[in-house]
N, C-alpha and C. Protein backbone atom coordinates (compact mmCIF):
# COMPACT_ATOMS: atom_id res chain seq x y z
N UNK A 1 0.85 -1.18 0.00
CA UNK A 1 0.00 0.00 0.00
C UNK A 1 0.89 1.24 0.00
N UNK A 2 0.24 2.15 -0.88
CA UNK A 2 1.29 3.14 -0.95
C UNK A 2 0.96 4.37 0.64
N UNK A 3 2.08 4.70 0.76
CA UNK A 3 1.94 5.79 1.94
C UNK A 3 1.07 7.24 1.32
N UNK A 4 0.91 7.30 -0.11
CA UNK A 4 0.63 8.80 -0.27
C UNK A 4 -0.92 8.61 -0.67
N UNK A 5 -1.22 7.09 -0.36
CA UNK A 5 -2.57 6.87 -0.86
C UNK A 5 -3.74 7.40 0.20
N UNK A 6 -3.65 7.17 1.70
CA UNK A 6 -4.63 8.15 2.49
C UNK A 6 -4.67 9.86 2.19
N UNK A 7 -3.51 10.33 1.56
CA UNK A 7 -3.70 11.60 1.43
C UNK A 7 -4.72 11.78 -0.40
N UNK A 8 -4.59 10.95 -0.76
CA UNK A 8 -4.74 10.98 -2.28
C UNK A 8 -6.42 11.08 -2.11
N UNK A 9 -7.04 9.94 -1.22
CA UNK A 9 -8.21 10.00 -1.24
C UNK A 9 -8.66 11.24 0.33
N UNK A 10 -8.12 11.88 0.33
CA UNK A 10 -8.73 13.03 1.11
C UNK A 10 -8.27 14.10 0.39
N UNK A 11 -7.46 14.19 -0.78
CA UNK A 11 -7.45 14.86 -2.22
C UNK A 11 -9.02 15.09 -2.58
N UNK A 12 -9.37 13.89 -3.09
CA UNK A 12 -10.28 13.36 -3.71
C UNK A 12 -11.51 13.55 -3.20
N UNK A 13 -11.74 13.39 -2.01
CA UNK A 13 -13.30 13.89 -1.11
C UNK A 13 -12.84 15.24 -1.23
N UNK A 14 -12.30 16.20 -0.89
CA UNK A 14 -12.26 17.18 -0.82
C UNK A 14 -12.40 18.38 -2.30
N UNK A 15 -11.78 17.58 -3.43
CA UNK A 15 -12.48 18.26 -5.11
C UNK A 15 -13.95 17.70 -5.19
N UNK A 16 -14.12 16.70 -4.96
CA UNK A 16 -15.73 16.49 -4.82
C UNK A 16 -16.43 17.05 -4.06
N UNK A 17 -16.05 17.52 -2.96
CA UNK A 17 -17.05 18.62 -1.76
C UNK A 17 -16.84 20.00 -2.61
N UNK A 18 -15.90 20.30 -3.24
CA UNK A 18 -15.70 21.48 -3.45
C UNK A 18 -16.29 21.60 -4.85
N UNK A 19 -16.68 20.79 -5.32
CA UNK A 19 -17.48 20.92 -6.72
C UNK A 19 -18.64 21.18 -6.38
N UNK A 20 -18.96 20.10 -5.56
CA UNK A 20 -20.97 19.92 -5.20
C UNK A 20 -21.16 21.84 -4.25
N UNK A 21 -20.17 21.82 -3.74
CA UNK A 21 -20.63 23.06 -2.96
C UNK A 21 -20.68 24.16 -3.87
N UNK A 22 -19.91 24.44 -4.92
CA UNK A 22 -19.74 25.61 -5.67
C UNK A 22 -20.73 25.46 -6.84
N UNK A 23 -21.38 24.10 -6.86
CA UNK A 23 -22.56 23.50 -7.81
C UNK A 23 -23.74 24.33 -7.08
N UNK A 24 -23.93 23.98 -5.93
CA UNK A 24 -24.95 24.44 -5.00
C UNK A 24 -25.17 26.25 -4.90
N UNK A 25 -23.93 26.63 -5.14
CA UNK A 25 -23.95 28.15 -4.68
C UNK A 25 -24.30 28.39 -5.93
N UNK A 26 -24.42 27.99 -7.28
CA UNK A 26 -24.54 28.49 -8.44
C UNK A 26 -25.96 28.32 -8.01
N UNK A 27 -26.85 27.24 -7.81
CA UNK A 27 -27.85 26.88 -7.68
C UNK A 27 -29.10 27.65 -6.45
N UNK A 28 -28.14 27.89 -5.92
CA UNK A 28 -29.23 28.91 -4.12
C UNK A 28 -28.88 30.27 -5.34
N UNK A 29 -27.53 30.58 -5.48
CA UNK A 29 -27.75 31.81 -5.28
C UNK A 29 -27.42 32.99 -7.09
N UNK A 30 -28.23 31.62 -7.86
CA UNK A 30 -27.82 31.89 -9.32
C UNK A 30 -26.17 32.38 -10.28
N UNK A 31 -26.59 31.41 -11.28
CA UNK A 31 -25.50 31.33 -11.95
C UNK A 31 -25.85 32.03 -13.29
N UNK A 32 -26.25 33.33 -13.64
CA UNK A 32 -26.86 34.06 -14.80
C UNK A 32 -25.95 33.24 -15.77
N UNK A 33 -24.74 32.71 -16.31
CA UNK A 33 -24.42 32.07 -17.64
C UNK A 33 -25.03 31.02 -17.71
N UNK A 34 -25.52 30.55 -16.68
CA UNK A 34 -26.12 28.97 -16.91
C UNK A 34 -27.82 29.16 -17.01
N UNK A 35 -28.24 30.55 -17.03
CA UNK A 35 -29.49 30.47 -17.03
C UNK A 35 -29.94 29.89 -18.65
N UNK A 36 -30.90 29.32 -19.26
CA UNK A 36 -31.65 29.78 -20.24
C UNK A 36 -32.99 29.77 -20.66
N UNK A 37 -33.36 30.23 -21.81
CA UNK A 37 -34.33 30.97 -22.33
C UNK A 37 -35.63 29.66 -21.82
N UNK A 38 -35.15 28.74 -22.59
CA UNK A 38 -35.80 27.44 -22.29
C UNK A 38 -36.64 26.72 -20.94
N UNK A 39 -36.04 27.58 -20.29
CA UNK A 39 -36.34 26.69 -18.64
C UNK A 39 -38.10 27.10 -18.20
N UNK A 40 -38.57 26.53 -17.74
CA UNK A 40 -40.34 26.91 -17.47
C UNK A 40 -40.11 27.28 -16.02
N UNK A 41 -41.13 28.28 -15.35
CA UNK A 41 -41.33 28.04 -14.49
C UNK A 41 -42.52 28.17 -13.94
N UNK A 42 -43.15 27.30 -12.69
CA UNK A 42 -44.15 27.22 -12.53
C UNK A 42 -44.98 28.06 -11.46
N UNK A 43 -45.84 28.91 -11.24
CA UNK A 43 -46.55 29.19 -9.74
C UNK A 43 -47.56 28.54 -9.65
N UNK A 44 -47.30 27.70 -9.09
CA UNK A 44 -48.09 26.56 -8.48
C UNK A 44 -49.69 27.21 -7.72
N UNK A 45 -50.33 26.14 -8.07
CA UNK A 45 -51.76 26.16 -7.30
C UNK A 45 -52.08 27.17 -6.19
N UNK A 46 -50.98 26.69 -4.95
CA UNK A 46 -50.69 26.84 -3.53
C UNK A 46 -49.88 28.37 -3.04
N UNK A 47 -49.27 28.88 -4.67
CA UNK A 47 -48.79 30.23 -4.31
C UNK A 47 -49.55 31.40 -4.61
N UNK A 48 -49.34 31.84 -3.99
CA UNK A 48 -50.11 33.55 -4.51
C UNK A 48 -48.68 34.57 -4.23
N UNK A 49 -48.70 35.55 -5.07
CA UNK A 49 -47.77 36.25 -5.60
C UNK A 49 -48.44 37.75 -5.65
N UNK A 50 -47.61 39.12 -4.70
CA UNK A 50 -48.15 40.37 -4.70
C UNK A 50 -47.05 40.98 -4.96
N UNK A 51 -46.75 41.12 -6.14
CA UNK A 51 -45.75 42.03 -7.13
C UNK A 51 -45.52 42.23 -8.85
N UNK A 52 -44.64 42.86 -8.70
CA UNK A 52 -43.94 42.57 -9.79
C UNK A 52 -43.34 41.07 -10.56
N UNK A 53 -43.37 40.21 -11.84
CA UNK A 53 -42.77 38.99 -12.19
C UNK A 53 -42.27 39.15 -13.23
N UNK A 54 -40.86 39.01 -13.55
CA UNK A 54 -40.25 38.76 -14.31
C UNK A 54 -39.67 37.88 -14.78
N UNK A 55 -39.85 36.96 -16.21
CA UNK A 55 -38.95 35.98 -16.45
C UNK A 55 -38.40 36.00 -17.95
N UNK A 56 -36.86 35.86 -18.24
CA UNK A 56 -36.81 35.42 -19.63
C UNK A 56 -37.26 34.64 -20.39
N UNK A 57 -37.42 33.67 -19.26
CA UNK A 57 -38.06 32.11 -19.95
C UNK A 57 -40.17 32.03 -20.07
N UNK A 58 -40.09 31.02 -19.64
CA UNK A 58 -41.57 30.67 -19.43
C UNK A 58 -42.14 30.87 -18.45
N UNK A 59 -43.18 31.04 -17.90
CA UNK A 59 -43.68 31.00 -17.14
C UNK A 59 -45.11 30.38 -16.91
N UNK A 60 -45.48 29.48 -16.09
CA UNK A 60 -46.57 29.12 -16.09
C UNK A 60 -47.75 28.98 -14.93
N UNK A 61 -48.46 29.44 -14.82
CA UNK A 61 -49.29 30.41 -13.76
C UNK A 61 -50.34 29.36 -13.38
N UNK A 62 -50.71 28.52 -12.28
CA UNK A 62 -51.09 27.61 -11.69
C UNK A 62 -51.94 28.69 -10.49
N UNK A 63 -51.60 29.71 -9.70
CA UNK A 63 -51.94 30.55 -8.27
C UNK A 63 -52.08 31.77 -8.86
N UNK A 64 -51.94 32.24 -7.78
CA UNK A 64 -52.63 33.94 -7.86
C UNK A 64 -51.14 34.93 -8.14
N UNK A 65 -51.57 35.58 -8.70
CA UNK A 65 -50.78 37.17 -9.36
C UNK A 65 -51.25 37.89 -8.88
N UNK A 66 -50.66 38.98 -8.17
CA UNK A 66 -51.27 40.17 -8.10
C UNK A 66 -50.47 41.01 -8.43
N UNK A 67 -50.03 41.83 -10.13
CA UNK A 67 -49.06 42.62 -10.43
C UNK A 67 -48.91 42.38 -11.57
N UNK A 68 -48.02 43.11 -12.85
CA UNK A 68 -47.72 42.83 -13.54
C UNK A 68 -46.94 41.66 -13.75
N UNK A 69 -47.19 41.00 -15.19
CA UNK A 69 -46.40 39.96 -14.85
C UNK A 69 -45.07 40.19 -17.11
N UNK A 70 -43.84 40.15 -17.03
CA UNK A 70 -43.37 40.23 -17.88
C UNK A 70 -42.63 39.22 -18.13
N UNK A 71 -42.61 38.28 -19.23
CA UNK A 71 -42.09 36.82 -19.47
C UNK A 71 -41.64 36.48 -21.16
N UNK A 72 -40.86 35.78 -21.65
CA UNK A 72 -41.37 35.45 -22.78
C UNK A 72 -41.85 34.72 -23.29
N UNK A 73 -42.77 33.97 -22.17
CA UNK A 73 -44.30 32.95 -22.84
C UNK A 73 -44.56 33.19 -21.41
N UNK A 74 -46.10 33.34 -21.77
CA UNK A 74 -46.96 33.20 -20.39
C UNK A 74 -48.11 32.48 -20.70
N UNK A 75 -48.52 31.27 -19.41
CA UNK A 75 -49.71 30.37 -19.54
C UNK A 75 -50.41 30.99 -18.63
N UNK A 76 -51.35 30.82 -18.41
CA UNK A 76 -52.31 31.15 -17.38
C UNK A 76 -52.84 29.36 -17.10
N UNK A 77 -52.83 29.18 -16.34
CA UNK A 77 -53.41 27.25 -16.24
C UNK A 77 -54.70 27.94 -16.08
N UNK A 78 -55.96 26.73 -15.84
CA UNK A 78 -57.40 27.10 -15.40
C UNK A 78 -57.35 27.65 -14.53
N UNK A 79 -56.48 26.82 -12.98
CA UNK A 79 -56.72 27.70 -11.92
C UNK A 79 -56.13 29.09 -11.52
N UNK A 80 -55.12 29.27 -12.40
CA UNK A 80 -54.56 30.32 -12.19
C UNK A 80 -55.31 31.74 -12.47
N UNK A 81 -55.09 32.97 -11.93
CA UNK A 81 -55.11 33.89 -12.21
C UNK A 81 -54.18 35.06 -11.60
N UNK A 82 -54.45 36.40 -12.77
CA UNK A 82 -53.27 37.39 -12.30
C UNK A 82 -54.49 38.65 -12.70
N UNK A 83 -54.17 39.74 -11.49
CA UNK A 83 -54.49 40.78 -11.51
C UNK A 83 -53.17 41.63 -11.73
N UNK A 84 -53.58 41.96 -13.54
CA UNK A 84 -52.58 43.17 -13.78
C UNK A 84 -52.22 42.90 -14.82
N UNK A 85 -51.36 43.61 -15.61
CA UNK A 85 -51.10 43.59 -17.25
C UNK A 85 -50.08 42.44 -17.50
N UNK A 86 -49.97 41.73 -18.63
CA UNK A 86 -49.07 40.71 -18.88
C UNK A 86 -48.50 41.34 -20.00
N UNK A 87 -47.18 40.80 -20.21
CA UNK A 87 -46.14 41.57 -21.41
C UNK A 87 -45.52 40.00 -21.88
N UNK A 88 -45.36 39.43 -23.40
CA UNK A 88 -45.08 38.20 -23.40
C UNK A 88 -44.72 38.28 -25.11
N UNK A 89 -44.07 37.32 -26.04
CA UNK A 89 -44.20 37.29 -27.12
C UNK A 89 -45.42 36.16 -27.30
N UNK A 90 -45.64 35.03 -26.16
CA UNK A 90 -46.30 34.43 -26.27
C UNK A 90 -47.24 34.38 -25.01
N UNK A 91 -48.49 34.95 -25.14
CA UNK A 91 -49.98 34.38 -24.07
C UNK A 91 -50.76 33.84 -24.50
N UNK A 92 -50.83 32.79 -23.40
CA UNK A 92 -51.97 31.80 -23.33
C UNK A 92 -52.90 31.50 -22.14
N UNK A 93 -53.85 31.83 -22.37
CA UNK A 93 -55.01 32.02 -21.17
C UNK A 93 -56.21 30.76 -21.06
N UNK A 94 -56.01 30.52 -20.43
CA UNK A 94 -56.73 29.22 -20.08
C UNK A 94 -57.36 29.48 -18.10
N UNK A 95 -57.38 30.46 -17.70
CA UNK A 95 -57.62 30.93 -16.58
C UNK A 95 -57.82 32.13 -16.53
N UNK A 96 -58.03 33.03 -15.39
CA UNK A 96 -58.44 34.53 -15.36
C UNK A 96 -57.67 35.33 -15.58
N UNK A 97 -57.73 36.18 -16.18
CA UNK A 97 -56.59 37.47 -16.30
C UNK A 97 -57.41 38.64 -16.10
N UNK A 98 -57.50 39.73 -15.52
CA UNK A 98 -57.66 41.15 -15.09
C UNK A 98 -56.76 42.34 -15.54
N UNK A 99 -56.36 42.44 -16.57
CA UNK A 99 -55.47 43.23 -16.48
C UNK A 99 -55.24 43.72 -18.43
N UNK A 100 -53.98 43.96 -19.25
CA UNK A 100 -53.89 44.64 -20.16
C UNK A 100 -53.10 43.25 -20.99
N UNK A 101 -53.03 42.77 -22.26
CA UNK A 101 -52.66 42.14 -22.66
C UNK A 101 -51.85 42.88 -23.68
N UNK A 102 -50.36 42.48 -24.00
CA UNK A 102 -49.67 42.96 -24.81
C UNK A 102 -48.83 41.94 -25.22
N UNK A 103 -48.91 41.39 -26.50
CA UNK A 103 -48.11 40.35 -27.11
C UNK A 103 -48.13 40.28 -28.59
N UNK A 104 -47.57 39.46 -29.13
CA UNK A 104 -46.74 38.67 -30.29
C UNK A 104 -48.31 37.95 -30.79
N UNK A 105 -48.37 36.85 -30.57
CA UNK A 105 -49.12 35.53 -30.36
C UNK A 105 -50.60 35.91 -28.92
N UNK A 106 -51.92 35.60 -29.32
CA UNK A 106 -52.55 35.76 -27.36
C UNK A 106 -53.18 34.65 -28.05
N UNK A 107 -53.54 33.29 -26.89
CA UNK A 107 -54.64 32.37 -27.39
C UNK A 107 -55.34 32.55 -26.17
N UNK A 108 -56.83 32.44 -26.43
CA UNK A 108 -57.95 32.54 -25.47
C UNK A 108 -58.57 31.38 -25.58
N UNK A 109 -58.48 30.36 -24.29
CA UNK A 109 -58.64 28.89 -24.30
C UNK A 109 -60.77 28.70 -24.15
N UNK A 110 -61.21 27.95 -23.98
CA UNK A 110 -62.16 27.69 -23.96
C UNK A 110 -62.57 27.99 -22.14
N UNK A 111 -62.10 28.09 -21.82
CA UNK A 111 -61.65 28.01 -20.18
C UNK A 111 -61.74 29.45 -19.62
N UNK A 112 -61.15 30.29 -20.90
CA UNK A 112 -59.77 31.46 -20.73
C UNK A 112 -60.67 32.70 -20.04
N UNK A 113 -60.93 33.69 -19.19
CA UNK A 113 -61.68 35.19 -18.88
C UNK A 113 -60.59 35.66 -18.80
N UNK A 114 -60.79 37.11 -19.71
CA UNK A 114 -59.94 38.01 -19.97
C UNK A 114 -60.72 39.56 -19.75
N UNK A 115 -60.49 39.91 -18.88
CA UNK A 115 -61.16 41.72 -18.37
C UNK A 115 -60.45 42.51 -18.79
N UNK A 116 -59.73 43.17 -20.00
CA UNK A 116 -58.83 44.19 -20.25
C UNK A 116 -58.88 44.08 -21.50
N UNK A 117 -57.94 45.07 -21.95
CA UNK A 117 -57.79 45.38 -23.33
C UNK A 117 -56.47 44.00 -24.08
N UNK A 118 -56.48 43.79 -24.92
CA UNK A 118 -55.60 42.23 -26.16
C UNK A 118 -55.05 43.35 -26.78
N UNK A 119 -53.88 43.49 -27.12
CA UNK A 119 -52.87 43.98 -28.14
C UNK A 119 -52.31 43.06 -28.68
N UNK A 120 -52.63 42.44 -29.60
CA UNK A 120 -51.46 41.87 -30.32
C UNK A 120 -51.03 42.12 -32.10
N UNK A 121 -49.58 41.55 -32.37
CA UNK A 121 -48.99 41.86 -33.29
C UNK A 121 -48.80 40.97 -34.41
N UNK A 122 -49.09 39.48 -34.58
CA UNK A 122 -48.97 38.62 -34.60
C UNK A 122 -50.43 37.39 -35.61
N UNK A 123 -50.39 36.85 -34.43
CA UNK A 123 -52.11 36.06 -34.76
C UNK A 123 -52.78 36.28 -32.41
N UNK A 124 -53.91 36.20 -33.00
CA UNK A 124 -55.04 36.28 -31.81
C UNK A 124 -55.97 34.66 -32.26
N UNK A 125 -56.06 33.71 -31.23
CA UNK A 125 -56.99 32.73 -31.51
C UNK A 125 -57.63 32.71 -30.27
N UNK A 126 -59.04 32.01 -30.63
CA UNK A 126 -59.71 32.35 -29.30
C UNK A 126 -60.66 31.09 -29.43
N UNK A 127 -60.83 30.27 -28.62
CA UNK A 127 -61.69 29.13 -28.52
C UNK A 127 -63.76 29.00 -28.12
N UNK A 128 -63.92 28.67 -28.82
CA UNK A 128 -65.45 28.35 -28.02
C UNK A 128 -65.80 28.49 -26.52
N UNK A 129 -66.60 29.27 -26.21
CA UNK A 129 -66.52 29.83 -24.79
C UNK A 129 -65.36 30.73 -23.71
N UNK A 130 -64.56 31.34 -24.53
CA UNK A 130 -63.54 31.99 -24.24
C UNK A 130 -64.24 33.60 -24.02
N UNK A 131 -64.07 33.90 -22.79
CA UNK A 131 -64.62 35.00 -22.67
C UNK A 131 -64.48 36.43 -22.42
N UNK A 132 -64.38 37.16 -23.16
CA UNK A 132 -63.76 38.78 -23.27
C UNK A 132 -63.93 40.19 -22.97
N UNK A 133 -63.92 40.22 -22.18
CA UNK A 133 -64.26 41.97 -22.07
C UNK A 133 -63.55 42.74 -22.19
N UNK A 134 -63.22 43.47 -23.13
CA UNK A 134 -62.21 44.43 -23.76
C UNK A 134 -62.18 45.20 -24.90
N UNK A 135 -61.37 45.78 -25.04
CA UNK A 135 -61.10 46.09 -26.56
C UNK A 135 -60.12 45.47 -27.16
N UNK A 136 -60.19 44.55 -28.34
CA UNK A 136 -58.94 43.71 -28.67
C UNK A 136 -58.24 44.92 -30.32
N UNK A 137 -56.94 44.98 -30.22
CA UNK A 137 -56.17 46.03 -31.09
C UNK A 137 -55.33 45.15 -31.92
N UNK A 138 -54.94 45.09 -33.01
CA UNK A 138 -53.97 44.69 -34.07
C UNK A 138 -52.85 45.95 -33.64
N UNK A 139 -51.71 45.30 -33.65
CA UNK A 139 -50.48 46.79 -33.55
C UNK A 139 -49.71 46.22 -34.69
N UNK A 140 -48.99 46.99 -34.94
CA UNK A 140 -47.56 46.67 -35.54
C UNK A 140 -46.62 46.01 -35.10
N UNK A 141 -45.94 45.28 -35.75
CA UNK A 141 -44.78 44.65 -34.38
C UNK A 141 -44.20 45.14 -34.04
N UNK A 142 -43.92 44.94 -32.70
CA UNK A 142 -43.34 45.50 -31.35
C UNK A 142 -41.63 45.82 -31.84
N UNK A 143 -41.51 47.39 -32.01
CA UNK A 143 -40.22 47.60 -32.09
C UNK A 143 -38.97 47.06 -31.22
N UNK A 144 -38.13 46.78 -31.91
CA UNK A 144 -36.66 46.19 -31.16
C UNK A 144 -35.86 47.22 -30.56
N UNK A 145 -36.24 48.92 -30.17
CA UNK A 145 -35.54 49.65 -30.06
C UNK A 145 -36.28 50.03 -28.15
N UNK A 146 -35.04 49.81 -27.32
CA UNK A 146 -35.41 49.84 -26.14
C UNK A 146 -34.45 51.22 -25.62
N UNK A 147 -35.05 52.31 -24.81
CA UNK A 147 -34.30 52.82 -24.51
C UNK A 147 -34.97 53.94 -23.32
N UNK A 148 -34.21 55.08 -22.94
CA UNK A 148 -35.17 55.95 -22.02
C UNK A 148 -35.87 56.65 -22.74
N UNK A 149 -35.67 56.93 -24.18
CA UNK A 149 -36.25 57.79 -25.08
C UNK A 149 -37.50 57.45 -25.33
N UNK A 150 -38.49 58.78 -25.17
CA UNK A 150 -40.08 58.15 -25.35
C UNK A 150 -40.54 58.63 -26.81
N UNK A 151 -39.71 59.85 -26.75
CA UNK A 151 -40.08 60.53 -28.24
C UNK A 151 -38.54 60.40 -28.82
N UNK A 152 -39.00 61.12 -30.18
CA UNK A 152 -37.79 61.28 -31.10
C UNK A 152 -37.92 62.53 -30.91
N UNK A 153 -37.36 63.78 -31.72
CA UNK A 153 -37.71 64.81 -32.55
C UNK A 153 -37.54 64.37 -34.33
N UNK A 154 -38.43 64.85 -35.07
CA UNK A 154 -37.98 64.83 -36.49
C UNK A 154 -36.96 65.53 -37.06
N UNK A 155 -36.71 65.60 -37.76
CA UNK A 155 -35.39 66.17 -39.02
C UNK A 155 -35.87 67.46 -38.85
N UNK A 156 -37.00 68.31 -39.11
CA UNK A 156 -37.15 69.38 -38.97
C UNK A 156 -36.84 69.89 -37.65
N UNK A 157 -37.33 69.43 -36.42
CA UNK A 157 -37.13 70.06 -35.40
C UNK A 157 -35.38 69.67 -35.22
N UNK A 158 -34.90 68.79 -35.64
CA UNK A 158 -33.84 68.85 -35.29
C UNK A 158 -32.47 70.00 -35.32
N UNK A 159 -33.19 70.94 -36.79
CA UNK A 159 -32.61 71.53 -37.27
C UNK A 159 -32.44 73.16 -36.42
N UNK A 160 -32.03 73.69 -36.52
CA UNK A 160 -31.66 75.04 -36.28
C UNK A 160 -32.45 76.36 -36.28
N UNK A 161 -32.71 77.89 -35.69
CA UNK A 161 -33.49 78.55 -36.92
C UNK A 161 -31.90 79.70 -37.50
N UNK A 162 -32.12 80.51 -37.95
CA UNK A 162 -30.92 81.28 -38.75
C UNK A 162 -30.34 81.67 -37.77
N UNK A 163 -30.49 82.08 -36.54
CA UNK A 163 -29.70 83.02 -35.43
C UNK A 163 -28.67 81.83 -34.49
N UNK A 164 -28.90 80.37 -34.93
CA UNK A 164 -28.20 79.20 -34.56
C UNK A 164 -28.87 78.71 -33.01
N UNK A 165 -29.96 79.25 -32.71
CA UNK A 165 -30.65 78.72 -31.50
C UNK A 165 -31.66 77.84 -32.21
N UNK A 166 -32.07 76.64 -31.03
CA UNK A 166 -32.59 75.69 -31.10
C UNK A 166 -34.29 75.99 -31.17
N UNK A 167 -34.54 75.52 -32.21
CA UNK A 167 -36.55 75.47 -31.82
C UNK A 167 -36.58 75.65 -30.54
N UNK A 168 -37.36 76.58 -30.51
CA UNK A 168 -38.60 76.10 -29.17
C UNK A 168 -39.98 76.25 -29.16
N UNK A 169 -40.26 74.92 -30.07
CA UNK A 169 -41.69 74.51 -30.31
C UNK A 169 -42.29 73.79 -29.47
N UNK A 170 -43.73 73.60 -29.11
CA UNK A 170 -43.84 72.54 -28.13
C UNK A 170 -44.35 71.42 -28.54
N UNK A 171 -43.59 70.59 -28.62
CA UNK A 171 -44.01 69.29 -29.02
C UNK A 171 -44.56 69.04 -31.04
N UNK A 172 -43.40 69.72 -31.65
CA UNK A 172 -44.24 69.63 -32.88
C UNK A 172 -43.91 68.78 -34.21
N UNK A 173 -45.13 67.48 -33.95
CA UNK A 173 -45.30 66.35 -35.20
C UNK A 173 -43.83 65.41 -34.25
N UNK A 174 -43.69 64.72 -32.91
CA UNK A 174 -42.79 64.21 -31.91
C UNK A 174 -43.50 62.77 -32.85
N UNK A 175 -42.34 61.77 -32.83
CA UNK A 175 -42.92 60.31 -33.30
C UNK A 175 -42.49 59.85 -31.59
N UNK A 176 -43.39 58.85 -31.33
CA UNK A 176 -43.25 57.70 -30.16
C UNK A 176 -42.47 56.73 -30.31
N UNK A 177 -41.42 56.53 -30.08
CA UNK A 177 -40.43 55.04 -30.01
C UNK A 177 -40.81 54.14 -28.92
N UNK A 178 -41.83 53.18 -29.45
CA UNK A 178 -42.87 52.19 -28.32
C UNK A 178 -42.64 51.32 -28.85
């Protein structure tokens, strides 16, 4: 038996503790490179939720919402519901929603109550007994340009008058970057 072999295997437990533990800390306390788009997550039956929700991924709504909820797919299950606007490329309502719909894709399940206004950009499908109170809107698709800027100015206002001072018009022919 070799003499360096008790140290070899307390080598050895010790890269294995030190993996699983630094596995774990990625895991309690997130590892943003290892997140992705793909992953679902669920609020279960049993939770109720009074805020704000944000997810890159999925989300799938089983309990109560109370808040906006922003994702890039949102389910609503039967039992679920959310009081407050949803933001998604993809909604699907199969439970209550209260609030403002803004998406890509909205399907309204046979199941689905919806109290607010449907924006979408995309396709809207809506099932037999799916029920609506709102105003539903066709938009344009949802620009890719994110920023603090709410307005532009145009080319004209951008420009000058002869004395080299700036317009001071109020607000005139401003486009919305939404």
């Amino acid at each position: 038996m070799d003499q360096n072999e008790p140290n070899l295997k307390k080598l050895t437990l010790a890269l294995i503790w030190f993996r699983w533990s630094n596995f774990n800390n990625k895991i309690m306390f997130g590892d943003k490179k290892s997140l992705k788009d793909t992953e679902r997550s669920l609020i279960s039956e049993t939770v109720s939720i009074d805020g704000t929700v944000n997810s890159s991924g999925a989300i799938d709504v089983a309990g109560l919402v109370k808040g906006p909820v922003y994702s890039k797919e949102i389910v609503i299950k039967e039992t679920g519901s959310i009081s407050g606007g949803v933001e998604a490329e993809t909604v699907e309502i199969h439970g209550h929603l209260d609030g403002k719909v803004s998406a890509d894709n909205v399907v309204i399940g046979s199941s689905g109550v919806v109290k607010g206004d449907i924006e979408f950009s995309n396709n809207l499908r809506t099932e037999n007994g799916a029920d609506i109170e709102g105003f539903i809107k066709k938009t344009a698709a949802k620009s890719k340009i994110t920023g603090d800027f709410l307005f532009s100015k145009t080319k004209e206002e951008k420009k000058t008058k002869k004395n080299g001072k700036p317009e001071t018009g109020a607000n005139k022919e401003s486009e919305a970057l939404i």
